[in-house]
Protein backbone atom coordinates (compact mmCIF):
# COMPACT_ATOMS: atom_id res chain seq x y z
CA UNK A 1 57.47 11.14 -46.34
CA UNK A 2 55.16 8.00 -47.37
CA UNK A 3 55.92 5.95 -44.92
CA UNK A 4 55.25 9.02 -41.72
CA UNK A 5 51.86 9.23 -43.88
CA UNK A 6 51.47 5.29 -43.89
CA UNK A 7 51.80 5.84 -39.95
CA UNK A 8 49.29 8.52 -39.83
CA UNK A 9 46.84 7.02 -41.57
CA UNK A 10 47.24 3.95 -40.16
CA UNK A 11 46.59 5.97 -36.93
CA UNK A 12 43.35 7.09 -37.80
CA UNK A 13 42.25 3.59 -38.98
CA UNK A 14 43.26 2.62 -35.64
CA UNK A 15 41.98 5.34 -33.51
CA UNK A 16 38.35 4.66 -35.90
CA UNK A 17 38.29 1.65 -34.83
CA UNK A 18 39.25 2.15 -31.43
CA UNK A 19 35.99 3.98 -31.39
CA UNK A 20 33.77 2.31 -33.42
CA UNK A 21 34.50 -0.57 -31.57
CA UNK A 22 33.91 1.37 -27.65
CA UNK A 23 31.06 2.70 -29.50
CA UNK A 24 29.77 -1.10 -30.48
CA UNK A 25 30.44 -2.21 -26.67
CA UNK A 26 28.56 0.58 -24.90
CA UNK A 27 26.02 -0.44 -26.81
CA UNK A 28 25.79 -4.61 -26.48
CA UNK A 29 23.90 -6.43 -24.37
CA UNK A 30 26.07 -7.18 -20.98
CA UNK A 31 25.48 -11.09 -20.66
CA UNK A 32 24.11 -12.17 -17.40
CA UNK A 33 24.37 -15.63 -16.34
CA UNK A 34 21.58 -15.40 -13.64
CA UNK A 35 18.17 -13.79 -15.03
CA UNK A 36 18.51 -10.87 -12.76
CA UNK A 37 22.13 -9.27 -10.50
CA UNK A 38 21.32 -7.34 -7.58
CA UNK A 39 24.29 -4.84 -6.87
CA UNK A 40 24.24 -1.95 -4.72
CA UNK A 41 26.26 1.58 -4.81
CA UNK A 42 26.99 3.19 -1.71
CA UNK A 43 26.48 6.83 -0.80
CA UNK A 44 29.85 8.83 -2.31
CA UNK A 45 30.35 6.27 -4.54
CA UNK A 46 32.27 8.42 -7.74
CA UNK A 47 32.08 6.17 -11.16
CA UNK A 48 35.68 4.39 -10.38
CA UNK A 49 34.11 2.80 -7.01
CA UNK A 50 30.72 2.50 -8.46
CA UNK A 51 32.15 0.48 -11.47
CA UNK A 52 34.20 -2.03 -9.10
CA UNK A 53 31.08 -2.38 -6.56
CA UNK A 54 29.33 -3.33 -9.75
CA UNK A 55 32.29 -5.96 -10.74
CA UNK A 56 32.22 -7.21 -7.52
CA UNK A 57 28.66 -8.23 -7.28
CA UNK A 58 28.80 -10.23 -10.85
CA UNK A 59 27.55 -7.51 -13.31
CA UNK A 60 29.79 -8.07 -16.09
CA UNK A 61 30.94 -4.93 -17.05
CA UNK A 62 34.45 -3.77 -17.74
CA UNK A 63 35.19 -1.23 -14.90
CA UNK A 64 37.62 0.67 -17.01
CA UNK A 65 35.36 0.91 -20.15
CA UNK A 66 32.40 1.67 -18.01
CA UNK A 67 34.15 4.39 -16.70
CA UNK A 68 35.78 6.04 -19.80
CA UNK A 69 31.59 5.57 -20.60
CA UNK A 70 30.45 7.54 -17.82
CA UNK A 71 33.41 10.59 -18.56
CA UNK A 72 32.81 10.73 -22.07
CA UNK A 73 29.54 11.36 -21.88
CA UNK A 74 29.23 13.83 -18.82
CA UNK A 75 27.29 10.98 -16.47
CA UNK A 76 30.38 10.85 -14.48
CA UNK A 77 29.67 12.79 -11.66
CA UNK A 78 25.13 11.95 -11.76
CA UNK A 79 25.38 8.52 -10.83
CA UNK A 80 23.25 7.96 -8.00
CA UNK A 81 23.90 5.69 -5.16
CA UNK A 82 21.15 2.70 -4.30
CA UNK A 83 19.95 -0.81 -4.84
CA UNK A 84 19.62 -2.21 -8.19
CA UNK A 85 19.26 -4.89 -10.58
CA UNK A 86 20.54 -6.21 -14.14
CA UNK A 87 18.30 -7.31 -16.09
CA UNK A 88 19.00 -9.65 -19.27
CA UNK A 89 20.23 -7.48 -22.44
CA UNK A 90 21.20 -4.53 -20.48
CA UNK A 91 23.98 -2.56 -22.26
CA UNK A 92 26.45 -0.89 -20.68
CA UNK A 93 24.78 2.57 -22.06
CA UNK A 94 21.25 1.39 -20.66
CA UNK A 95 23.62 0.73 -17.53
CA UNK A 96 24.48 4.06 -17.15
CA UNK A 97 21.79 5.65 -17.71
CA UNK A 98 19.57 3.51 -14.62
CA UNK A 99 22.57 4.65 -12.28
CA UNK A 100 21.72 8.04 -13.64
CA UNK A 101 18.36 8.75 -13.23
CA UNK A 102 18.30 6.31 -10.24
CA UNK A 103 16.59 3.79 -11.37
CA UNK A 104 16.19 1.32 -8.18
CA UNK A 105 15.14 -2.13 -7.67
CA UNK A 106 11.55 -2.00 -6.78
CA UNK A 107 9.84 -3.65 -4.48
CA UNK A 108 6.00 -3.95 -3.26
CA UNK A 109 4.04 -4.77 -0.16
CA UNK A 110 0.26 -4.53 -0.23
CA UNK A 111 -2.13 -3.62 2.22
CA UNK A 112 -4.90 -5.56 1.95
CA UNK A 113 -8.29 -3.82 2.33
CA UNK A 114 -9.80 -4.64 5.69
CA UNK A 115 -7.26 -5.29 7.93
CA UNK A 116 -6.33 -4.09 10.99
CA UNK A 117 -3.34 -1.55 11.98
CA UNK A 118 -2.08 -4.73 13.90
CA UNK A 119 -2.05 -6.60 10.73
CA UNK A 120 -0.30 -4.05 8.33
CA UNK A 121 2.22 -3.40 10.84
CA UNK A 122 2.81 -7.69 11.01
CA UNK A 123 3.44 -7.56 7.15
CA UNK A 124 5.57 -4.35 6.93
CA UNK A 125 7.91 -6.15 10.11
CA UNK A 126 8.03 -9.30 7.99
CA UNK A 127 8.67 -7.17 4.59
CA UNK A 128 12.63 -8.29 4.24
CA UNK A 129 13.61 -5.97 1.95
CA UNK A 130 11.98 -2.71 4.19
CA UNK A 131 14.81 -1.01 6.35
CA UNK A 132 12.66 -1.71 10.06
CA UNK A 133 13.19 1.44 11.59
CA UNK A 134 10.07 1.60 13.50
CA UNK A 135 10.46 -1.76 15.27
CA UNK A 136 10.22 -1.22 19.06
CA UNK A 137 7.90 1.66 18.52
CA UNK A 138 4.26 1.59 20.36
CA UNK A 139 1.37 2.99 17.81
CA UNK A 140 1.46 6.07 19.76
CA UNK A 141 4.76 6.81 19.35
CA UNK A 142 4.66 5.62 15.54
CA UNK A 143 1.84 7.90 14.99
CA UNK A 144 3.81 10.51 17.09
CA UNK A 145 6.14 10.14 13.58
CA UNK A 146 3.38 9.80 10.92
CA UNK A 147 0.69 12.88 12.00
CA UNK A 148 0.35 16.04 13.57
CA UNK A 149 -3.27 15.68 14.31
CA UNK A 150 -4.33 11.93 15.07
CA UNK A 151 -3.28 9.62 17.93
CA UNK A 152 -4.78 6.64 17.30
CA UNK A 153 -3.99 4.42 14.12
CA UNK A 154 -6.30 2.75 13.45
CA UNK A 155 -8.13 3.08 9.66
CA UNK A 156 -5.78 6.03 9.08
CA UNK A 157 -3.94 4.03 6.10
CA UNK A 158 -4.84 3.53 2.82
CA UNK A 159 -4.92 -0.24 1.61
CA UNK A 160 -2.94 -0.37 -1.48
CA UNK A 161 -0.37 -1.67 -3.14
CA UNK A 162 2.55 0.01 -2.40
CA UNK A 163 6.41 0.23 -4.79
CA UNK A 164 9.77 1.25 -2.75
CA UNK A 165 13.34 0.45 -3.44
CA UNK A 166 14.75 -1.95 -1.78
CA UNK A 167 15.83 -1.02 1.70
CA UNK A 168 13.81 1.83 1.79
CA UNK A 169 12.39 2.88 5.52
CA UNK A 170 9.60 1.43 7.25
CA UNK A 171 8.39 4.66 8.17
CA UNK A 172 8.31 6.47 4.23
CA UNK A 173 5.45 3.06 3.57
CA UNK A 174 3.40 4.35 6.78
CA UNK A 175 3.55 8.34 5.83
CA UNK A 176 3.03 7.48 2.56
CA UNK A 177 -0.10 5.50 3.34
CA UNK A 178 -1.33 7.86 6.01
CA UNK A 179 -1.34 10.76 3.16
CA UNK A 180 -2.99 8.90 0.37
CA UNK A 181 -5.91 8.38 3.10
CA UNK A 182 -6.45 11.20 3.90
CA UNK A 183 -6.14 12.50 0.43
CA UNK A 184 -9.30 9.90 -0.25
CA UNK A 185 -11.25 10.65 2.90
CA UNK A 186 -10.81 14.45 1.65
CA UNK A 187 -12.01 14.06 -1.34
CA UNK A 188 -15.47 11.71 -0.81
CA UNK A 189 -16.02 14.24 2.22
CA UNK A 190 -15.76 17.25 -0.03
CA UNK A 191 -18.82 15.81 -2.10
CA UNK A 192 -20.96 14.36 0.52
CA UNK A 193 -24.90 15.39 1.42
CA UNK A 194 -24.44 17.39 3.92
CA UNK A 195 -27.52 16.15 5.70
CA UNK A 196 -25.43 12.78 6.62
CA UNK A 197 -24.91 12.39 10.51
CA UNK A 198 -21.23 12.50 10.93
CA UNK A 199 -19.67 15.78 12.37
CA UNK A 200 -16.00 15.45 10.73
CA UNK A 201 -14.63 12.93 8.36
CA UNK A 202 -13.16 11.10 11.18
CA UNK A 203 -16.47 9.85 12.01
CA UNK A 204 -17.30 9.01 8.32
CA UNK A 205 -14.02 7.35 8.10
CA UNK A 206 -14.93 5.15 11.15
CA UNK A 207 -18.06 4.57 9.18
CA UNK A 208 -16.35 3.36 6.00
CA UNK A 209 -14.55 0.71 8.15
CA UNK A 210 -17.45 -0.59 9.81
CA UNK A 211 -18.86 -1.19 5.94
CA UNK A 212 -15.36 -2.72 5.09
CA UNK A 213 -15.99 -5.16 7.45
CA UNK A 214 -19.90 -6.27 7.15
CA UNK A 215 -20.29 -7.19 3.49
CA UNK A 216 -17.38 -8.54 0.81
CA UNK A 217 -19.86 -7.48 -1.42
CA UNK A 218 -19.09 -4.28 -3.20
CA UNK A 219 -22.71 -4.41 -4.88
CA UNK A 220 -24.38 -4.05 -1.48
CA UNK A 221 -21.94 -1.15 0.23
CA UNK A 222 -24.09 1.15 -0.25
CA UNK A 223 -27.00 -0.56 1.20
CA UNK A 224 -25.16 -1.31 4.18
CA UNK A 225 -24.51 2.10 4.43
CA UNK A 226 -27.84 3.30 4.03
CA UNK A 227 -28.80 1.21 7.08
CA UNK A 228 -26.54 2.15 9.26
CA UNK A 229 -26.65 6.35 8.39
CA UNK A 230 -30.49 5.13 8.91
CA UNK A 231 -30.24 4.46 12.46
CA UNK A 232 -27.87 6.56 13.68
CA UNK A 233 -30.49 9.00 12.35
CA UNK A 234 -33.27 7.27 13.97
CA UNK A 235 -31.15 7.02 17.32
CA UNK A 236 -30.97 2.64 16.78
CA UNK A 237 -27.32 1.06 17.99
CA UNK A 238 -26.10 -0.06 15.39
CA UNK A 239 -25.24 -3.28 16.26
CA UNK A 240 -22.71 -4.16 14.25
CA UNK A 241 -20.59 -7.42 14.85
CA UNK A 242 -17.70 -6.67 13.41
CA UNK A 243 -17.06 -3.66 15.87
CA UNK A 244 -18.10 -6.06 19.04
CA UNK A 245 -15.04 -8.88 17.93
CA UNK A 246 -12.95 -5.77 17.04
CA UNK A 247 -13.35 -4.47 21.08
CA UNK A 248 -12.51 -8.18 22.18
CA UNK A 249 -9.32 -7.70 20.61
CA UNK A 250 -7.23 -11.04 20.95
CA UNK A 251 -10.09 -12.77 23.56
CA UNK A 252 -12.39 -13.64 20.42
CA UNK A 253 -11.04 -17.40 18.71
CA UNK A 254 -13.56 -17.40 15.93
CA UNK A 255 -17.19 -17.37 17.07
CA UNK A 256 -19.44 -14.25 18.60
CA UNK A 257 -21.36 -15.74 21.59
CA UNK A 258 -24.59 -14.08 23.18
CA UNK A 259 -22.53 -13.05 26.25
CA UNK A 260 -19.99 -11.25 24.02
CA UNK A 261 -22.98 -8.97 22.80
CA UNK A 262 -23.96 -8.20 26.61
CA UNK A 263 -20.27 -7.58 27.87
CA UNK A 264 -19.99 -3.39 27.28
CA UNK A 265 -16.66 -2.33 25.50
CA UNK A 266 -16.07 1.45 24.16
CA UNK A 267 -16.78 -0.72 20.56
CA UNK A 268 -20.03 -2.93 21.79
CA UNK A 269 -22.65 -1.12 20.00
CA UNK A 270 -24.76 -3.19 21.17
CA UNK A 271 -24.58 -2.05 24.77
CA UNK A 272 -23.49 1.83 23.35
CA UNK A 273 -24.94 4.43 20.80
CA UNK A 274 -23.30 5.84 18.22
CA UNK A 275 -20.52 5.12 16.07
CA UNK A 276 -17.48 3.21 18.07
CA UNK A 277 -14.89 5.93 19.34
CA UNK A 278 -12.40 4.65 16.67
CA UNK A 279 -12.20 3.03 12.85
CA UNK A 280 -12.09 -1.07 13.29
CA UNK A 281 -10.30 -1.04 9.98
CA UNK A 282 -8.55 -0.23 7.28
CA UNK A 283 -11.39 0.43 4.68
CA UNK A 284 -11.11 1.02 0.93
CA UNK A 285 -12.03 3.36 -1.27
CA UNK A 286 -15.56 1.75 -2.15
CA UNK A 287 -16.41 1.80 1.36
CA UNK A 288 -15.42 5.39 1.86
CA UNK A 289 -17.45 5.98 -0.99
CA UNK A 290 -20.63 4.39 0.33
CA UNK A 291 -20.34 5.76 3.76
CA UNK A 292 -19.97 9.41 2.56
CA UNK A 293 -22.80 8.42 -0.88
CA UNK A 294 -25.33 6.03 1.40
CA UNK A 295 -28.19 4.42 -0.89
CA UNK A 296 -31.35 6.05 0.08
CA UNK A 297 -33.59 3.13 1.54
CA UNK A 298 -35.83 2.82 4.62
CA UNK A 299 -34.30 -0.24 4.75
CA UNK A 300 -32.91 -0.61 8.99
CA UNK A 301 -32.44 -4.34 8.84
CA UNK A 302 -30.30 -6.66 6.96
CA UNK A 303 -29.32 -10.47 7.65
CA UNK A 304 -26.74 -12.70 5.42
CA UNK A 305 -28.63 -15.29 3.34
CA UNK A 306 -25.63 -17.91 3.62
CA UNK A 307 -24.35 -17.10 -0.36
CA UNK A 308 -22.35 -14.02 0.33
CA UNK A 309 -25.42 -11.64 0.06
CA UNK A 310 -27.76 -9.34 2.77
CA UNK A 311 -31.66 -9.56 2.57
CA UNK A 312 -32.71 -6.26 3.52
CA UNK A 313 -35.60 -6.10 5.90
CA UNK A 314 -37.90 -1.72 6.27
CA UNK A 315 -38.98 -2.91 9.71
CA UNK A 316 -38.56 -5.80 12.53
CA UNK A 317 -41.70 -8.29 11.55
CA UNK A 318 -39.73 -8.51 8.05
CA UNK A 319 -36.40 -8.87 9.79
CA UNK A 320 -37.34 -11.36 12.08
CA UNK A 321 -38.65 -13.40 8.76
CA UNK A 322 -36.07 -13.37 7.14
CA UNK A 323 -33.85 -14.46 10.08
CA UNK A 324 -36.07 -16.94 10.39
CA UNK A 325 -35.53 -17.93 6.87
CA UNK A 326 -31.77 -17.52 5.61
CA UNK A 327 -30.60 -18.46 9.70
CA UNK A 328 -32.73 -20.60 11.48
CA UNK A 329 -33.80 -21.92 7.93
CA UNK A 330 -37.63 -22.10 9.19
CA UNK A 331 -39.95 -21.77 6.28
CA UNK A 332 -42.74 -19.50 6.61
């Protein structure tokens, strides 16, 4: 009789141990050799296959322990499928739990404020951890995927900086910066003077990119815009650059020549009135703001004084001064 109770207890002392010590192990650090181990689970992956795609990528985690982990705890069946990474002092509980609330690798790609469509689209292609499944696709038939009520792309994305797990679509970067646009352009239109001569927020929009492109200044974006909303309310062209190079499209190499002012594109506002029929950019929220919250000025003038800045001119005589001035540097 003492020695089946000898067994027994040495039984429990076992089976304590037995769990004190899984208990100790789910809750180490893993050691990782390399600061960070990409592994990836596949879709219909169940714990047993998820632990040995682990194993087989270098995590070094006991596939049978990890297992009995996921099981004991009711994870078995939650573990999602994706890209991911081990970081330094993960533990084989912290393990678990990333697979379970899906925790992926994340990645970023930002969309710098300013650029073109043709440039964000360069930098998403050339984004090698983005699944490129609009490659091929014209920006018609892009948009086509991306909105029910524009057709041309240009300025209809957001610049931001934007997270996604790795191999993620192409496509889910462009929706998801066509909708936090027009979130932005909705909101600054919903609090605009009314009296401001744009008939939709497309125009406005087209505005904000035009602004974008003048000034690098954020101090003076309102100014700008004042000047602008100024004479499209006094029936001036705008004549605004940045809009001419964008209508030469690959043709301009780095300087704006007197005949490129005279040759008439759709964006030459030179040679046109109005607003150009599209953005010429990808403009950011300050410029959206200052096209849709102008500074009031009579200010319809303005000319770079060579140290990042505008001098703002009320009429031509003071223009043509300060032209004279901060371009042809001809003192008065």
């Amino acid at each position: 009789m003492a020695f089946i109770k000898k067994i027994l207890v040495t039984g429990v002392v076992v089976s304590v141990a037995a769990v004190a010590g899984f208990s100790w192990w789910a809750k180490s650090p893993l050691t990782t050799a390399p600061p960070v181990i990409e592994f990836t689970i596949t879709p219909g992956s169940g714990v047993g296959a998820a632990a040995q795609q682990m194993a087989k990528a270098g995590v070094p985690v006991n596939p049978q322990l990890f297992n009995i982990l996921a099981r004991v705890t009711g994870q078995a069946g939650r573990i999602k499928a994706g890209s991911y990474e081990l970081k330094p002092d993960t533990s084989p509980r912290r393990l678990l739990t990333q697979l379970v609330r899906g925790e992926f690798a994340q990645e970023s790609i930002t969309i710098v404020e300013g650029w073109t469509f043709r440039q964000m689209r360069a930098a998403i292609q050339a984004h090698q951890r983005l699944r490129h499944d609009t490659v091929g696709l014209s920006d018609e038939e892009l948009m086509k995927k991306v909105s029910t009520e524009y057709t041309k792309p240009e300025g209809l994305f957001f610049p931001d900086t934007y997270l996604f797990a790795k191999g993620s679509s192409e496509l889910a970067i462009y929706k998801q910066a066509h909708q936090a646009m027009l979130n932005h352009l909705k909101a600054a239109w919903e609090t605009r003077d009314p009296s401001l001569p744009y008939k939709n927020p497309y125009e406005a929009l087209t505005m904000a990119s035009i602004i974008e492109k003048e000034t690098g200044q954020k101090s003076e974006r309102t100014m700008i815009a004042g000047v602008f909303v100024n004479r499209l309310r006094t029936g001036m062209m705008l004549q605004t650059d940045p809009a001419v190079i964008y209508g030469m499209g690959t043709s301009f190499v780095g300087d704006i020549r007197k005949k490129d002012l005279m040759t008439d594109t759709p964006y030459n506002t030179y040679t046109r009135a109005g607003l150009p029929p599209t953005p010429i950019s990808l403009p950011g929220i300050q410029s959206l703001s200052a096209a849709l919250a102008p500074a009031r000025t009579q200010a319809l003038y303005f000319v770079a004084r060579g140290d990042g800045t505008s001098q703002f001119s009320d009429n031509l005589n003071d223009h043509n001064r300060a032209v004279n001035q901060y371009q042809r540097r001809i003192n008065q």
